[in-house]
C-alpha atoms as a PDB file:
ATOM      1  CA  UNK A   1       0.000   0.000   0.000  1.00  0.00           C
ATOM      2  CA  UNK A   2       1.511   3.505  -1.118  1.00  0.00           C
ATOM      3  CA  UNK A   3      -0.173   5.471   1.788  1.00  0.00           C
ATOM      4  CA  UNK A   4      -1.576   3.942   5.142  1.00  0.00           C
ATOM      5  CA  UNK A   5      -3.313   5.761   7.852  1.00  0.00           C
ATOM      6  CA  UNK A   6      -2.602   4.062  11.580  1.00  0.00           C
ATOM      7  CA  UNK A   7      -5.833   4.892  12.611  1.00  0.00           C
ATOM      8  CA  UNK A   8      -9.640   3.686  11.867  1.00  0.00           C
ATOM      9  CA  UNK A   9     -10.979   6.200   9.717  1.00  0.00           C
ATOM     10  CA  UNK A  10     -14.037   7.127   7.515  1.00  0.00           C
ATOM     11  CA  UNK A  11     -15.172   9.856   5.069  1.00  0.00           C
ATOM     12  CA  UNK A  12     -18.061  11.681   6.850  1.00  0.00           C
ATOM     13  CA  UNK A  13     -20.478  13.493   5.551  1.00  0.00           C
ATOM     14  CA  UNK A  14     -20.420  17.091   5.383  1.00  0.00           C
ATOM     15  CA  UNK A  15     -23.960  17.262   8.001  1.00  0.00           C
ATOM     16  CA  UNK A  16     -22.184  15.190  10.456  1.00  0.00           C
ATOM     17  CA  UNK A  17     -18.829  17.216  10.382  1.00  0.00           C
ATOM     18  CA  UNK A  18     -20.823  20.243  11.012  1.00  0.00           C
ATOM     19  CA  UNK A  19     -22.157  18.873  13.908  1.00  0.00           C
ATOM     20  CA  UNK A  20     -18.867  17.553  15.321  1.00  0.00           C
ATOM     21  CA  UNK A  21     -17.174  20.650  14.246  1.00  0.00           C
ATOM     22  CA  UNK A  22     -19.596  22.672  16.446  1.00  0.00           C
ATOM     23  CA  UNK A  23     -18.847  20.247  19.330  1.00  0.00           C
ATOM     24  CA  UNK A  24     -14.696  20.669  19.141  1.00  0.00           C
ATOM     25  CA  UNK A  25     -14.997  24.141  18.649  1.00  0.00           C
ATOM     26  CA  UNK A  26     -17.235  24.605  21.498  1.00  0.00           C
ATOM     27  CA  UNK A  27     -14.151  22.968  23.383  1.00  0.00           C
ATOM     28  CA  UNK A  28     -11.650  25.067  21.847  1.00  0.00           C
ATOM     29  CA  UNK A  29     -13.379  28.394  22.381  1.00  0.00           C
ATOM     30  CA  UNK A  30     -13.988  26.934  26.401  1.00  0.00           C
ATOM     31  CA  UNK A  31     -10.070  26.253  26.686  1.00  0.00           C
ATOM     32  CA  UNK A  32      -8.941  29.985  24.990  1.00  0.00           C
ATOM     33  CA  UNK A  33     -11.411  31.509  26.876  1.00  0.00           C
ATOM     34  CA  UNK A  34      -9.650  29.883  30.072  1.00  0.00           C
ATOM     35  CA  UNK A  35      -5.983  29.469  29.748  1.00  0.00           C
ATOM     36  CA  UNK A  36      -5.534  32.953  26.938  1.00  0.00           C
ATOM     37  CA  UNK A  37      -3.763  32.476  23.839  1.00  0.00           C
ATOM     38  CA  UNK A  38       0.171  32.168  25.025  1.00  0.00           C
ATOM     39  CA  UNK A  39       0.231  28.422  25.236  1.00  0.00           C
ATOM     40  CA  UNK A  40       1.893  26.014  22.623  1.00  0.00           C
ATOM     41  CA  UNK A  41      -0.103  24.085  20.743  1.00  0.00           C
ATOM     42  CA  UNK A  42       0.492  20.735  22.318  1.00  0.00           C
ATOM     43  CA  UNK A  43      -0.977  22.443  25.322  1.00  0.00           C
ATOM     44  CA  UNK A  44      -3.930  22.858  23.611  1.00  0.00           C
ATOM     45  CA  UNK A  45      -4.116  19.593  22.003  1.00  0.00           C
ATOM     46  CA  UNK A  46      -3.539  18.357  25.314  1.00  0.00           C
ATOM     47  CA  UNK A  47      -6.604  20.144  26.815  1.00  0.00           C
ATOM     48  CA  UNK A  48      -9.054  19.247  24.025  1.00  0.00           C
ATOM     49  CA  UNK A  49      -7.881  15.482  24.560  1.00  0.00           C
ATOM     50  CA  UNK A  50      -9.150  15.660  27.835  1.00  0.00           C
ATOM     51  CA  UNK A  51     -12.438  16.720  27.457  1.00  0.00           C
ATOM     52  CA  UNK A  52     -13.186  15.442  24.093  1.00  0.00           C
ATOM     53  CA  UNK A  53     -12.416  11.645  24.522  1.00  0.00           C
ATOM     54  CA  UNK A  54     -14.069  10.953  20.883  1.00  0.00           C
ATOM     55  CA  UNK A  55     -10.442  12.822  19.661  1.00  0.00           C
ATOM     56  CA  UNK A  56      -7.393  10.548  18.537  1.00  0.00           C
ATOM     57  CA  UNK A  57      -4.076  12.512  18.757  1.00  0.00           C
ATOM     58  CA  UNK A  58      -1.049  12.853  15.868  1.00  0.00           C
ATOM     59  CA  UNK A  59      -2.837   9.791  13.626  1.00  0.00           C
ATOM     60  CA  UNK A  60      -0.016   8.849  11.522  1.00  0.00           C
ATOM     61  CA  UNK A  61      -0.072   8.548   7.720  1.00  0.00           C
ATOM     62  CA  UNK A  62       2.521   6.761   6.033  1.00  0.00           C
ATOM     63  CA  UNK A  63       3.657   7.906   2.532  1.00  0.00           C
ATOM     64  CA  UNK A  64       5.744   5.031   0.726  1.00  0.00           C
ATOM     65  CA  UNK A  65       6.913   4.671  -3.008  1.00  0.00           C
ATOM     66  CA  UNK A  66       9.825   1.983  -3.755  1.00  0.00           C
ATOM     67  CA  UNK A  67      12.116   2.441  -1.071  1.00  0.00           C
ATOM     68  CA  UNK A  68      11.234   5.652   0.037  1.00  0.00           C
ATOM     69  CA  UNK A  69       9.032   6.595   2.826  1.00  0.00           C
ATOM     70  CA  UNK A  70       7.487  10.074   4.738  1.00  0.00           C
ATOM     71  CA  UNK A  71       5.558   9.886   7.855  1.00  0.00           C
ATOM     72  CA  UNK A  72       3.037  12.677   8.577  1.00  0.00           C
ATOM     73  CA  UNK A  73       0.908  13.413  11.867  1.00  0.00           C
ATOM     74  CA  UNK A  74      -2.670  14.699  11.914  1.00  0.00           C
ATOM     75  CA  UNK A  75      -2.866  16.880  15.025  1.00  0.00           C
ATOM     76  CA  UNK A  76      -6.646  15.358  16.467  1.00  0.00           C
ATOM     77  CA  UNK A  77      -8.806  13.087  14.348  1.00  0.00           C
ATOM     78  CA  UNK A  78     -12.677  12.982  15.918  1.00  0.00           C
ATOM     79  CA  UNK A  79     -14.887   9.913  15.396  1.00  0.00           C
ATOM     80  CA  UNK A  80     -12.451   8.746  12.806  1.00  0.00           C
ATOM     81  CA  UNK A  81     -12.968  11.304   9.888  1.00  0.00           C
ATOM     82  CA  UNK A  82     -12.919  14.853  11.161  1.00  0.00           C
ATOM     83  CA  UNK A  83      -9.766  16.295  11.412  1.00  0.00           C
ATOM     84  CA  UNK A  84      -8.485  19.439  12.938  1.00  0.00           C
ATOM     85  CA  UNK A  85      -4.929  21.200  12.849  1.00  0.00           C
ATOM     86  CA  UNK A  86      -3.841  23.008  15.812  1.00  0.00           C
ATOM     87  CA  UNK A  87      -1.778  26.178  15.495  1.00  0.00           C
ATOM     88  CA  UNK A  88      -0.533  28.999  17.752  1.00  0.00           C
ATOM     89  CA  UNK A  89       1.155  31.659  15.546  1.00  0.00           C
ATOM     90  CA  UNK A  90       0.030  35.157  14.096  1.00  0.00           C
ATOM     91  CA  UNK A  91      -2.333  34.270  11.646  1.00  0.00           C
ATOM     92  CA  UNK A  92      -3.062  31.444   9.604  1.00  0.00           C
ATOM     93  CA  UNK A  93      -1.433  31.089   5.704  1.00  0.00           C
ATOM     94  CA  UNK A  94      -2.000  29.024   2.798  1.00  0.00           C
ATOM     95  CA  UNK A  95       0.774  26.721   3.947  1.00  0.00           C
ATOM     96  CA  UNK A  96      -1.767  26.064   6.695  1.00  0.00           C
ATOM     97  CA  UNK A  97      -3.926  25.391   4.520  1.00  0.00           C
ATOM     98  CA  UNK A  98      -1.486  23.142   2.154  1.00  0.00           C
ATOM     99  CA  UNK A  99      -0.625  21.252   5.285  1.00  0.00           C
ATOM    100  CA  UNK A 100      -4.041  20.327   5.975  1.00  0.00           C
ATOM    101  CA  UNK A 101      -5.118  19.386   2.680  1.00  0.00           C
ATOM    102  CA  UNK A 102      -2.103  17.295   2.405  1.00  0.00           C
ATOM    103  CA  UNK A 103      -3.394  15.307   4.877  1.00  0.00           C
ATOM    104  CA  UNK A 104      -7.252  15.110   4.001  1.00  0.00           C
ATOM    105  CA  UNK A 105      -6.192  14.041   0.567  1.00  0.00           C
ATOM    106  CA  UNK A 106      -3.745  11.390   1.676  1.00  0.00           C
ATOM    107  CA  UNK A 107      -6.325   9.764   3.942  1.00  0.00           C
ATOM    108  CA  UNK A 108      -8.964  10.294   1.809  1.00  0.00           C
ATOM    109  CA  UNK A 109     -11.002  12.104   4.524  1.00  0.00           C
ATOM    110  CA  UNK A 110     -13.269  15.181   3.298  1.00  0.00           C
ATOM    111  CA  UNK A 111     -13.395  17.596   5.947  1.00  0.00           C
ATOM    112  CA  UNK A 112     -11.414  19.403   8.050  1.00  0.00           C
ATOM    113  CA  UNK A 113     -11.015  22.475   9.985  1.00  0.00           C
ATOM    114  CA  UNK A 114      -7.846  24.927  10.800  1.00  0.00           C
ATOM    115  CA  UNK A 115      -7.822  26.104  14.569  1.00  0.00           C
ATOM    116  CA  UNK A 116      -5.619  29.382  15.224  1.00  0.00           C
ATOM    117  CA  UNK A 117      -4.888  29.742  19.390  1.00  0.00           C
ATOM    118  CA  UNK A 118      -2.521  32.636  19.701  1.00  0.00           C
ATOM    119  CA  UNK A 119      -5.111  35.677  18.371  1.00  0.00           C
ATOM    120  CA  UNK A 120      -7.395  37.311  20.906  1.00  0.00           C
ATOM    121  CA  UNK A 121      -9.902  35.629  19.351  1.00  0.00           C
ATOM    122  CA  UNK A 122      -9.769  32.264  17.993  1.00  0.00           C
ATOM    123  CA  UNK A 123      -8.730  32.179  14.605  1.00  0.00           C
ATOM    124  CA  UNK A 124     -10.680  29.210  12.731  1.00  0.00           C
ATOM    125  CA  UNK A 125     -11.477  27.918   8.890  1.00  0.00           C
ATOM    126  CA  UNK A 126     -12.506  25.314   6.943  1.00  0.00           C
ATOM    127  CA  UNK A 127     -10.871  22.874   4.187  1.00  0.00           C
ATOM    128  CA  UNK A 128     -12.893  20.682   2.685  1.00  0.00           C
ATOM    129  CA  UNK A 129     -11.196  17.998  -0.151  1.00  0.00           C
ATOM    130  CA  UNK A 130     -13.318  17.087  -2.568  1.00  0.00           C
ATOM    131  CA  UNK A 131     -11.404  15.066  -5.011  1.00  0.00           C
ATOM    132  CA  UNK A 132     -11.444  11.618  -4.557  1.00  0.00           C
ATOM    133  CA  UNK A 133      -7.932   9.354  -4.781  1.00  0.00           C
ATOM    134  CA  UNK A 134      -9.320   8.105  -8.271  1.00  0.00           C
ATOM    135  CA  UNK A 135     -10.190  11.071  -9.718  1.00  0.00           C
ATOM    136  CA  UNK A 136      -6.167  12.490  -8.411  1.00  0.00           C
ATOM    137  CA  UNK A 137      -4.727   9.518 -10.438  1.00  0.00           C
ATOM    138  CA  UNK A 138      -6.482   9.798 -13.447  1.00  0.00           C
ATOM    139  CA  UNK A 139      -4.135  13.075 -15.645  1.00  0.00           C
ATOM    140  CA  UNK A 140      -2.910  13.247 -18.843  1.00  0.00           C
ATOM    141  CA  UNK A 141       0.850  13.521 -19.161  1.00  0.00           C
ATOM    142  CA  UNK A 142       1.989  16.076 -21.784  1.00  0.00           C
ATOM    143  CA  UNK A 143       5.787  15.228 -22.186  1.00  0.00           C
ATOM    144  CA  UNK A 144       5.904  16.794 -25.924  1.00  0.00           C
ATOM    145  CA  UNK A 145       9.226  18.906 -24.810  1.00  0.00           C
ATOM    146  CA  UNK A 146      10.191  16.272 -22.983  1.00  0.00           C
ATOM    147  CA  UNK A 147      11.729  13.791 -25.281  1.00  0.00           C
ATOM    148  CA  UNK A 148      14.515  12.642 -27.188  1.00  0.00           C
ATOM    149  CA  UNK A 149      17.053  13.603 -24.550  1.00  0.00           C
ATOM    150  CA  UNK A 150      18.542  10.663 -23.230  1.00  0.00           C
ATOM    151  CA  UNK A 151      18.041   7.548 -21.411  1.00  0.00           C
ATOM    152  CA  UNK A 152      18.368   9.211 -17.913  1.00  0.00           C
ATOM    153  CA  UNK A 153      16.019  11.602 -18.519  1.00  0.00           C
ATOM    154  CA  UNK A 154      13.548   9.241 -19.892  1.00  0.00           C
ATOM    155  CA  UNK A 155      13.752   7.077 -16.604  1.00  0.00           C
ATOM    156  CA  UNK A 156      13.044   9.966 -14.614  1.00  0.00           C
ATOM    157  CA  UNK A 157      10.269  11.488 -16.106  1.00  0.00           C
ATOM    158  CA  UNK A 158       8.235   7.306 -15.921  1.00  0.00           C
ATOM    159  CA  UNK A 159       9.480   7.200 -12.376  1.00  0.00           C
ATOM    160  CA  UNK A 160       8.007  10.457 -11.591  1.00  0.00           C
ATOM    161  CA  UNK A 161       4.891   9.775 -13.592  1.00  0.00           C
ATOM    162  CA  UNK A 162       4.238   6.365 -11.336  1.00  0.00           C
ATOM    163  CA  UNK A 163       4.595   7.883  -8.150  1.00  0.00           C
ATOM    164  CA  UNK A 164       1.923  10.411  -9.119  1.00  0.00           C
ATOM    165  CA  UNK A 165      -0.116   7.524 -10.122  1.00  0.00           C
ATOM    166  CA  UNK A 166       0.385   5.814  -6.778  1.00  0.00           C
ATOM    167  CA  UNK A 167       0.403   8.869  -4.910  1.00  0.00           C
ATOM    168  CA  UNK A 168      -2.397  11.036  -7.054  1.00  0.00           C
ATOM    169  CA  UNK A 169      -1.432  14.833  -7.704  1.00  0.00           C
ATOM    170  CA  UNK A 170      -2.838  17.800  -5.328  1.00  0.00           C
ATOM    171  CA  UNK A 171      -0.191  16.943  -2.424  1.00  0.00           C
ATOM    172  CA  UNK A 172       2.403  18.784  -1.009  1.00  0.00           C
ATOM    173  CA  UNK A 173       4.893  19.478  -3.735  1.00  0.00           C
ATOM    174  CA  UNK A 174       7.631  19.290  -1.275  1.00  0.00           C
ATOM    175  CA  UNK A 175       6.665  15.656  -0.634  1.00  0.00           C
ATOM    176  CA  UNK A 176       6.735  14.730  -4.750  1.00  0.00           C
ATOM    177  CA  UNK A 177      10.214  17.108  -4.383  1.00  0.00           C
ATOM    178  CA  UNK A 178      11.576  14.538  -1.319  1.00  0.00           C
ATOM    179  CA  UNK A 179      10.950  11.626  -3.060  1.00  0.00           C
ATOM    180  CA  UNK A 180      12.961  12.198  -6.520  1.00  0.00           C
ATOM    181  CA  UNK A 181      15.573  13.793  -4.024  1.00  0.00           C
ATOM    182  CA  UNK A 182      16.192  10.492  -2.575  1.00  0.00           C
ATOM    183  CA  UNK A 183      15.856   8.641  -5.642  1.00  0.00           C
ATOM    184  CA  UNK A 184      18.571  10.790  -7.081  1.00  0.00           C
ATOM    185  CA  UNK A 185      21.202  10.297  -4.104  1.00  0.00           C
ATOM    186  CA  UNK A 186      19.647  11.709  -1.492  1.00  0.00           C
ATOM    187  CA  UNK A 187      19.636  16.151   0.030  1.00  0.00           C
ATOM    188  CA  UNK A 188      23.253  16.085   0.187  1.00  0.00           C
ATOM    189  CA  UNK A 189      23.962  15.024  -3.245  1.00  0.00           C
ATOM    190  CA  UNK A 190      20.898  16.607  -5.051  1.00  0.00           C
ATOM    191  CA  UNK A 191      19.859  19.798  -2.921  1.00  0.00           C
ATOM    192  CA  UNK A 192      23.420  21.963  -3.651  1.00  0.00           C
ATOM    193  CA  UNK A 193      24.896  25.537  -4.103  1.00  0.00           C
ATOM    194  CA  UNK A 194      25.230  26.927  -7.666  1.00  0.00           C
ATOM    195  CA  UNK A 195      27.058  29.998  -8.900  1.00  0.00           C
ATOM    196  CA  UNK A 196      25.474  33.085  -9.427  1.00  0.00           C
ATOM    197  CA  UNK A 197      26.639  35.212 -12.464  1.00  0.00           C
ATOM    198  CA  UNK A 198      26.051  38.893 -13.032  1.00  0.00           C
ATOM    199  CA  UNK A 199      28.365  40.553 -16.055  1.00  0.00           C
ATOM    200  CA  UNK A 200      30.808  37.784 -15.471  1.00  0.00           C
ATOM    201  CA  UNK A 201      31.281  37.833 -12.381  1.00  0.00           C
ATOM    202  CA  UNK A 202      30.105  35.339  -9.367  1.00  0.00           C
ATOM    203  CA  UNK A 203      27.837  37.547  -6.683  1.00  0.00           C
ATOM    204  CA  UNK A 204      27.154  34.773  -4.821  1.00  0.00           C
ATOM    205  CA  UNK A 205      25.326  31.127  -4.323  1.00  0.00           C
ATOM    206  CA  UNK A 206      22.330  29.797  -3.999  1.00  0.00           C
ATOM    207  CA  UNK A 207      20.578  26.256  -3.705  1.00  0.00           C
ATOM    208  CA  UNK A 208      18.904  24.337  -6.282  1.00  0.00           C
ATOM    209  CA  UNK A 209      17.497  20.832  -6.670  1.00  0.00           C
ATOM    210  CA  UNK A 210      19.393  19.132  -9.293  1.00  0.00           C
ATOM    211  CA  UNK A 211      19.146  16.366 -11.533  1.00  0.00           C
ATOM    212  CA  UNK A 212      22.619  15.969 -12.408  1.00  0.00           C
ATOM    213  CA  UNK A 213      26.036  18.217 -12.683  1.00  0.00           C
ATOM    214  CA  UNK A 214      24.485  20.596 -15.033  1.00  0.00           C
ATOM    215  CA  UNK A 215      20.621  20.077 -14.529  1.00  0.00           C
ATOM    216  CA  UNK A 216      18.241  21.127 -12.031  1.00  0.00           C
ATOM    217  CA  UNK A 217      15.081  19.919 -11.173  1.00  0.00           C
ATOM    218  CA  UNK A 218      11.654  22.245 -10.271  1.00  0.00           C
ATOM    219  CA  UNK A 219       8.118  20.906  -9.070  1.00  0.00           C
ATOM    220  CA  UNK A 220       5.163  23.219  -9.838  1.00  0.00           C
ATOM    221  CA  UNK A 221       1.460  23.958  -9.781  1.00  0.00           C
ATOM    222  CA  UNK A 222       0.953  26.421 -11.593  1.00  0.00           C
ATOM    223  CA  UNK A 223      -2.552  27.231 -13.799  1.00  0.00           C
ATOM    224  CA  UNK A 224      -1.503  26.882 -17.948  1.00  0.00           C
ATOM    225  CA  UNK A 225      -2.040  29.979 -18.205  1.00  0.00           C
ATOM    226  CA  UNK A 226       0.947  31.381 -15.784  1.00  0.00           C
ATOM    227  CA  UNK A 227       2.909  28.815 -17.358  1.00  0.00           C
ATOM    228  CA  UNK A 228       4.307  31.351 -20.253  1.00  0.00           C
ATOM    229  CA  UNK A 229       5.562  33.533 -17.311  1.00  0.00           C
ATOM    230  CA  UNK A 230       7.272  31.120 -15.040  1.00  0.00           C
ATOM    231  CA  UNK A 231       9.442  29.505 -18.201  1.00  0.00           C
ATOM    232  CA  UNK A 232      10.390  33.247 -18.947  1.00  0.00           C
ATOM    233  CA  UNK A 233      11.398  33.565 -15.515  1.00  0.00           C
ATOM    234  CA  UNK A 234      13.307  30.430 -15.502  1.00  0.00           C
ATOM    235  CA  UNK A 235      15.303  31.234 -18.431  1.00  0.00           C
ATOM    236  CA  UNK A 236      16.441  34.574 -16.709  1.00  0.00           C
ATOM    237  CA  UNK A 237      17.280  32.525 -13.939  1.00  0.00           C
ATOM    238  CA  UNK A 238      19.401  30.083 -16.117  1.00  0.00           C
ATOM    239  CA  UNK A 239      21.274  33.005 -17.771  1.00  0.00           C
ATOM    240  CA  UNK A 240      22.958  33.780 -14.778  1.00  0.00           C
ATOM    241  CA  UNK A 241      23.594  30.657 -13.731  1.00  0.00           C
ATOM    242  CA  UNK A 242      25.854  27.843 -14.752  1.00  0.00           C
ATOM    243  CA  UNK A 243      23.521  25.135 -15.062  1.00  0.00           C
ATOM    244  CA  UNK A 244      22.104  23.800 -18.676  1.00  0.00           C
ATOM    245  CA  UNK A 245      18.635  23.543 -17.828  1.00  0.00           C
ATOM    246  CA  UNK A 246      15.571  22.885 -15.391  1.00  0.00           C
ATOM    247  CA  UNK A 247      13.417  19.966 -15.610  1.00  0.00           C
ATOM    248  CA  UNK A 248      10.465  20.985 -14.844  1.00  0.00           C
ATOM    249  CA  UNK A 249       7.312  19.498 -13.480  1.00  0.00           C
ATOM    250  CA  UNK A 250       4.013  21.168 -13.470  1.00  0.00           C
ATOM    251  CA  UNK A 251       1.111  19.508 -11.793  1.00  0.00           C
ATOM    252  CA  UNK A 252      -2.288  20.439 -12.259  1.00  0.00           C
ATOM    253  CA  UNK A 253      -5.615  18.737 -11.805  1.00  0.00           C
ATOM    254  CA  UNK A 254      -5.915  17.505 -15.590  1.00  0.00           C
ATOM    255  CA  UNK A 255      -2.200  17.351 -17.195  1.00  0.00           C
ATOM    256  CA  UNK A 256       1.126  16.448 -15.433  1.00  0.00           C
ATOM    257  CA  UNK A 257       3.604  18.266 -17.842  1.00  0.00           C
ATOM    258  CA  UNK A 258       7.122  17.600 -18.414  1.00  0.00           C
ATOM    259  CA  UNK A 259       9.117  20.372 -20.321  1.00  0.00           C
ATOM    260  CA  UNK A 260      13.685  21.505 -20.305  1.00  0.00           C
ATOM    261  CA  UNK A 261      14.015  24.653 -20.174  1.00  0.00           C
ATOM    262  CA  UNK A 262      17.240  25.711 -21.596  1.00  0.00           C
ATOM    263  CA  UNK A 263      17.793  28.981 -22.597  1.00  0.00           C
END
């Protein structure tokens, strides 16, 4: 099995996650309005756990392709399919809102609901993932600007293209990014300093992903049509670099596509 959850769990229905929704928060707002909002989050976790004993705590969900393998931790699960993510910092961002998705799509659980602690008043949203596992799996692969360049690259792109068949797209792109990391020689081999060049000259480093010596290696999600802008931008980037190329990866609901960019 590519992903497990070490948990009992079930999709519930949006009715029902309202209503147990209505019951954590009801907790959560009880505990802020006791202890204040300076706490850690495992504080808070702590607290709901004890007065909410229908809540499991960090469920685990284990990622695996080949030999490589992620663990991630749901903060509290309730009655198996509603899951909430605990925070304590500012304000709440879209990597938040990644994070929890992430998980909701990897257990294939619907609903969920963001809980920020540190405000004066409780911070608190919905994500809701409505694509199910089959419908993730099922892309085209456009891999036109892809070809004819070697055997290595050819191996890359099918081994990339399976794990988003095992995995579905939608995820975290930093987990798609750790896999091929490790399937290229692991972070200290792949995830190195390159040169920066400005009229000749080196002004100073910075780190890429790459796919060999002279190639780097770039996940994205980006909508087709900011795709025109982000190759421009890339080919800037390469012009004052010493690298060949990027491989690049865009993932998007419909087509996984697989394009060099050289300059």
């Amino acid at each position: 099995m590519p992903i497990k959850i070490h948990a009992e769990t079930r999709r519930m229905a949006q009715e029902e996650f309202g209503r147990v929704a209505y019951d954590v928060m009801k907790c959560v707002f009880g505990l802020h309005n006791e202890m204040g909002r300076f706490f850690h989050e495992d504080v808070y976790r702590a607290g709901i756990l004890r007065r909410l004993p229908a809540a499991e705590k960090q469920v685990q969900i284990e990622v695996r392709f080949l030999d490589f393998r992620k663990d991630y931790f749901m903060d509290l699960v309730v009655h198996g399919g509603a899951v909430f993510e605990l925070k304590a910092v500012e304000r709440l961002t879209d990597r938040h809102r990644s994070q929890l998705m992430n998980y909701l799509l990897l257990a294939e659980l619907q609903h969920g609901k963001l809980i920020n602690l540190r405000p004066d008043l409780v911070e608190h949203e919905f994500v809701n993932a409505l694509l199910t596992r089959d419908q993730r799996t099922d892309f085209a692969v456009c891999d036109a600007e892809w070809q004819d360049l070697g055997h290595r690259r050819t191996e890359f792109k099918d081994l990339v293209t399976q794990m988003l068949r095992d995995w579905g797209i939608g995820l975290d792109l930093r987990l798609y990014e750790e896999a091929l990391t490790h399937f290229l020689g692991g972070e200290e081999q792949v995830w190195r300093d390159i040169e920066t060049v400005l009229d000749g000259q080196v002004i100073g480093h910075q780190k890429v992903h790459l796919a060999d010596r002279e190639d780097a290696f770039k996940f994205t999600a980006i909508p087709a049509d900011g795709m025109t802008r982000f190759e421009d931008h890339a080919q800037r980037f390469l012009r004052h670099t010493r690298l060949r190329s990027i491989c690049w990866i865009n993932v998007t609901r419909e087509v996984v596509t697989f394009k060099v960019i050289r300059t």
